[in-house]
N, C-alpha and C. Protein backbone atom coordinates (compact mmCIF):
# COMPACT_ATOMS: atom_id res chain seq x y z
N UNK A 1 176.36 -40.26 17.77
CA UNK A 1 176.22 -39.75 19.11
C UNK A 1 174.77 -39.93 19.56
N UNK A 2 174.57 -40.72 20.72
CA UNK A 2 173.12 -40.52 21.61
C UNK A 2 173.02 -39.31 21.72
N UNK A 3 171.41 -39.38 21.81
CA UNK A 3 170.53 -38.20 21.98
C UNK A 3 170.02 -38.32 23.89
N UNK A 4 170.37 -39.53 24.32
CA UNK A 4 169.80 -40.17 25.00
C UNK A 4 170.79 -39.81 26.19
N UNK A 5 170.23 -38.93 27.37
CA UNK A 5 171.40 -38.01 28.57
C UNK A 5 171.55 -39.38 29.54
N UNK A 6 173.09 -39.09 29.91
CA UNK A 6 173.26 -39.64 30.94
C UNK A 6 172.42 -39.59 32.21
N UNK A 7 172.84 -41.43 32.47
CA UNK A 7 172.23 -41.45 34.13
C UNK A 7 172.80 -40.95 35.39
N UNK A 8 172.66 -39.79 35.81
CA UNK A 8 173.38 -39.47 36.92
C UNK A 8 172.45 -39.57 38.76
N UNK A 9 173.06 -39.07 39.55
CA UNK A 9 172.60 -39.53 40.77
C UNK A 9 171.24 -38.61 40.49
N UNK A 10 170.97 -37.61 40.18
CA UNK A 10 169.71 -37.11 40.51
C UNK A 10 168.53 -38.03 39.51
N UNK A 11 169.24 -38.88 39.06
CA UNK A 11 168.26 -39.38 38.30
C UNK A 11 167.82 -40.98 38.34
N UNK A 12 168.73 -41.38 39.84
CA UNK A 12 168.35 -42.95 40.56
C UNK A 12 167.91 -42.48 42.27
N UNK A 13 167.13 -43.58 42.29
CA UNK A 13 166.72 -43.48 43.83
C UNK A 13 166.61 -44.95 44.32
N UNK A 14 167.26 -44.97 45.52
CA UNK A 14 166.95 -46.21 45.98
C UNK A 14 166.22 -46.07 46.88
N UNK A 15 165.53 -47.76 47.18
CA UNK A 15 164.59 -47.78 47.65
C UNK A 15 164.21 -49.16 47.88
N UNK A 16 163.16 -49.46 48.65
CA UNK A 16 162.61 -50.66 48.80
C UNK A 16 161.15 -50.93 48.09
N UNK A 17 161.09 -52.28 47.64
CA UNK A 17 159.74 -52.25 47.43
C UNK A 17 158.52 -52.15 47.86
N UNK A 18 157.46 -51.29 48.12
CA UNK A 18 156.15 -51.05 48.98
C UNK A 18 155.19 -52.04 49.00
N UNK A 19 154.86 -52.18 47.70
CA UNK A 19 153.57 -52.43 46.99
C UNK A 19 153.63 -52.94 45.53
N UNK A 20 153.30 -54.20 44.94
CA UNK A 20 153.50 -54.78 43.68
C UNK A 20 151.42 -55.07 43.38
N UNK A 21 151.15 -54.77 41.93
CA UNK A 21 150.11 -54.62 41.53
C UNK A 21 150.14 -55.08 40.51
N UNK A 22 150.00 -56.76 40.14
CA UNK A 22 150.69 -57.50 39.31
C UNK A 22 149.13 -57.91 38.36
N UNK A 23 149.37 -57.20 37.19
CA UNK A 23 148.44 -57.63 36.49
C UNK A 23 148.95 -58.80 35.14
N UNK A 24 147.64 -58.66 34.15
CA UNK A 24 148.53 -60.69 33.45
C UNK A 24 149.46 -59.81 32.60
N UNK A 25 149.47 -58.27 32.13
CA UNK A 25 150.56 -58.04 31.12
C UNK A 25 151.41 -56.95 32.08
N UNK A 26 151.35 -56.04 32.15
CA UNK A 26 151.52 -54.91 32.70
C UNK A 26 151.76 -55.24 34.71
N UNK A 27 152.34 -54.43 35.59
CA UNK A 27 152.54 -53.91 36.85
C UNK A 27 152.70 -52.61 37.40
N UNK A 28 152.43 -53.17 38.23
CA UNK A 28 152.70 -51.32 39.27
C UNK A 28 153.73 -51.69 40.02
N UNK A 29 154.52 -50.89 39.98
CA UNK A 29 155.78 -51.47 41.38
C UNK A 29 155.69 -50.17 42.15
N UNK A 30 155.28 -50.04 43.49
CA UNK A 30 155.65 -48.64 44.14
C UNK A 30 156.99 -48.92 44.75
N UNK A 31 157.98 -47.79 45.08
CA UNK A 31 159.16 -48.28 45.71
C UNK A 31 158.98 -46.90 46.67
N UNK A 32 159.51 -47.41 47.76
CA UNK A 32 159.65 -46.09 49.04
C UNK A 32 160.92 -45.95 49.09
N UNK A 33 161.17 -44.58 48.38
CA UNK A 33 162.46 -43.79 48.88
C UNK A 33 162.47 -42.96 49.46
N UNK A 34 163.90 -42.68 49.96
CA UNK A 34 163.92 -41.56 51.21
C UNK A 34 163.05 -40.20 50.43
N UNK A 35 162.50 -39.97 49.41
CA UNK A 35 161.63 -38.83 48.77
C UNK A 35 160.58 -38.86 48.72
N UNK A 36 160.01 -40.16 48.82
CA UNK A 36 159.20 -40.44 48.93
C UNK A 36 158.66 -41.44 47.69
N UNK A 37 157.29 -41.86 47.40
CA UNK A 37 157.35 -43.23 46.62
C UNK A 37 157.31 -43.01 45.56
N UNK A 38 158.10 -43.59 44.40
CA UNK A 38 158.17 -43.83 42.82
C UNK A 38 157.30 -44.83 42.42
N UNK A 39 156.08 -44.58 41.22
CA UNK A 39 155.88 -46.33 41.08
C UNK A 39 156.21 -45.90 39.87
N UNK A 40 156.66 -47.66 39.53
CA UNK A 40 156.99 -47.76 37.97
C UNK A 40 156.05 -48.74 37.26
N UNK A 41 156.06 -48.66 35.96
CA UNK A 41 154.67 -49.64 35.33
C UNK A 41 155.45 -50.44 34.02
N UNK A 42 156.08 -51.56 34.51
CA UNK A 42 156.93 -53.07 33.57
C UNK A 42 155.97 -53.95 33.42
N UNK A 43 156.80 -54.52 32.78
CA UNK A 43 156.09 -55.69 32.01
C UNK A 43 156.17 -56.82 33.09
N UNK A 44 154.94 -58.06 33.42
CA UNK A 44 154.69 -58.82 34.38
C UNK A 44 155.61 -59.67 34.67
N UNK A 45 156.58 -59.92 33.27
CA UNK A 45 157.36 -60.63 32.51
C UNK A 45 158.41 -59.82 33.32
N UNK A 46 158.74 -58.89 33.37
CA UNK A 46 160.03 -58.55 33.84
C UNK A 46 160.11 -58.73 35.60
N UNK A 47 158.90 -58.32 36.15
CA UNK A 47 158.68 -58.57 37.62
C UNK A 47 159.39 -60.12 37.96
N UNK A 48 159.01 -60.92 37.37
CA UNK A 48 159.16 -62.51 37.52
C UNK A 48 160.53 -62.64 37.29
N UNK A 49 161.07 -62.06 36.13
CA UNK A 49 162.52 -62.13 35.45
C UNK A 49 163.40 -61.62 36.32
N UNK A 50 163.01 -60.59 37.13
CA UNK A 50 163.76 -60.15 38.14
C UNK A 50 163.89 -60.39 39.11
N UNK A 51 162.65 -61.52 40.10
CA UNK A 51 162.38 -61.69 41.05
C UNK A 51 162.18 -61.09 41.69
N UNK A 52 161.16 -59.93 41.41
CA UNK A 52 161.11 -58.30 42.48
C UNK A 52 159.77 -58.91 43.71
N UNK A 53 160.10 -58.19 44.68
CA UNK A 53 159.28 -58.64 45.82
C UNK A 53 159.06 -57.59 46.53
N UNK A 54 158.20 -57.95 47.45
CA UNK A 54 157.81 -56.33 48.29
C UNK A 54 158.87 -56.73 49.27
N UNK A 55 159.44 -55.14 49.58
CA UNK A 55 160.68 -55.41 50.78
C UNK A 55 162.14 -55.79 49.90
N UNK A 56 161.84 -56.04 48.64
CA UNK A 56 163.12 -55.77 47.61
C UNK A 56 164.01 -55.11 47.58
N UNK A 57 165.52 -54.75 47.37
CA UNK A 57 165.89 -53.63 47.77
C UNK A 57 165.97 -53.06 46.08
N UNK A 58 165.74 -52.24 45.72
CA UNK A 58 165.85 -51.55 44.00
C UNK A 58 166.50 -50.15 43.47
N UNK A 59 166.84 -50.17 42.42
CA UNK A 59 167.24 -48.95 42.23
C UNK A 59 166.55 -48.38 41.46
N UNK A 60 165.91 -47.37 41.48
CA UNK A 60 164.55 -46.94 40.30
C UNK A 60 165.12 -45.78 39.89
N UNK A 61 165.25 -46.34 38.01
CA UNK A 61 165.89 -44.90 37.14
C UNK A 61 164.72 -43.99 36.69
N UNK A 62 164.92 -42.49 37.01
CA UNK A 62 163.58 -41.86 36.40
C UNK A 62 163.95 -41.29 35.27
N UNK A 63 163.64 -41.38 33.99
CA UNK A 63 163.53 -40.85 32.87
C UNK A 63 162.34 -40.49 32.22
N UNK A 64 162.72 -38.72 31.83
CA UNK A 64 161.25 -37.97 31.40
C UNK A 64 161.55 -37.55 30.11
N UNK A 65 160.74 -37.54 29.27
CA UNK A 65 160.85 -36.75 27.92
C UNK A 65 160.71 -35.52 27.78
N UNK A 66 159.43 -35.44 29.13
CA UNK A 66 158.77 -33.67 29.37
C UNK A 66 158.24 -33.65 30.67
N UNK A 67 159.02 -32.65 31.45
CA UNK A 67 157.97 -32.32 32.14
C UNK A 67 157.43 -30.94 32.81
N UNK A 68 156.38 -31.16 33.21
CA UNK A 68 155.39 -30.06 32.93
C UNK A 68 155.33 -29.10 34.65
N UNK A 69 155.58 -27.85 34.31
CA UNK A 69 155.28 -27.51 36.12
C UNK A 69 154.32 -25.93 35.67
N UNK A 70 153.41 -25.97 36.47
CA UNK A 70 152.96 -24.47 37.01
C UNK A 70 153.10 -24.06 38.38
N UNK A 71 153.03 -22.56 38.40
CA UNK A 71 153.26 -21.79 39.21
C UNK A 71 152.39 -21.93 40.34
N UNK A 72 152.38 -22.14 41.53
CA UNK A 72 151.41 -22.35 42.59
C UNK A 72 150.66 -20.64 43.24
């Protein structure tokens, strides 16, 4: 049995691409969703592999191990 939780809707957002920050290993992809912007950080290799472009349309999965909130 995975340890590993399902992908459900609170945990995709679509979106378009904003902004690509294409370095020689690593990227930034920002994507604008209706929540406002996600960036994600892939491999340069996958940008190309995917053909991601600004104005792309994408689906960005968020997966956390931990996360952290305080009280305002």
């Amino acid at each position: 049995m995975s340890s590993e939780p399902a992908l459900n809707p609170r945990n995709q957002f679509r979106g378009r691409i904003k902004h690509i920050h294409e370095g020689d290993v690593l990227s930034e992809i920002d994507v604008e969703t209706p929540h406002g912007i996600v960036t994600s950080v892939i491999t340069t290799r996958s940008v190309r592999e995917l053909e991601l472009a600004v104005g792309s349309p994408v689906l960005a999965f968020v997966k956390a191990t931990e996360v952290a909130l305080a009280r305002l």
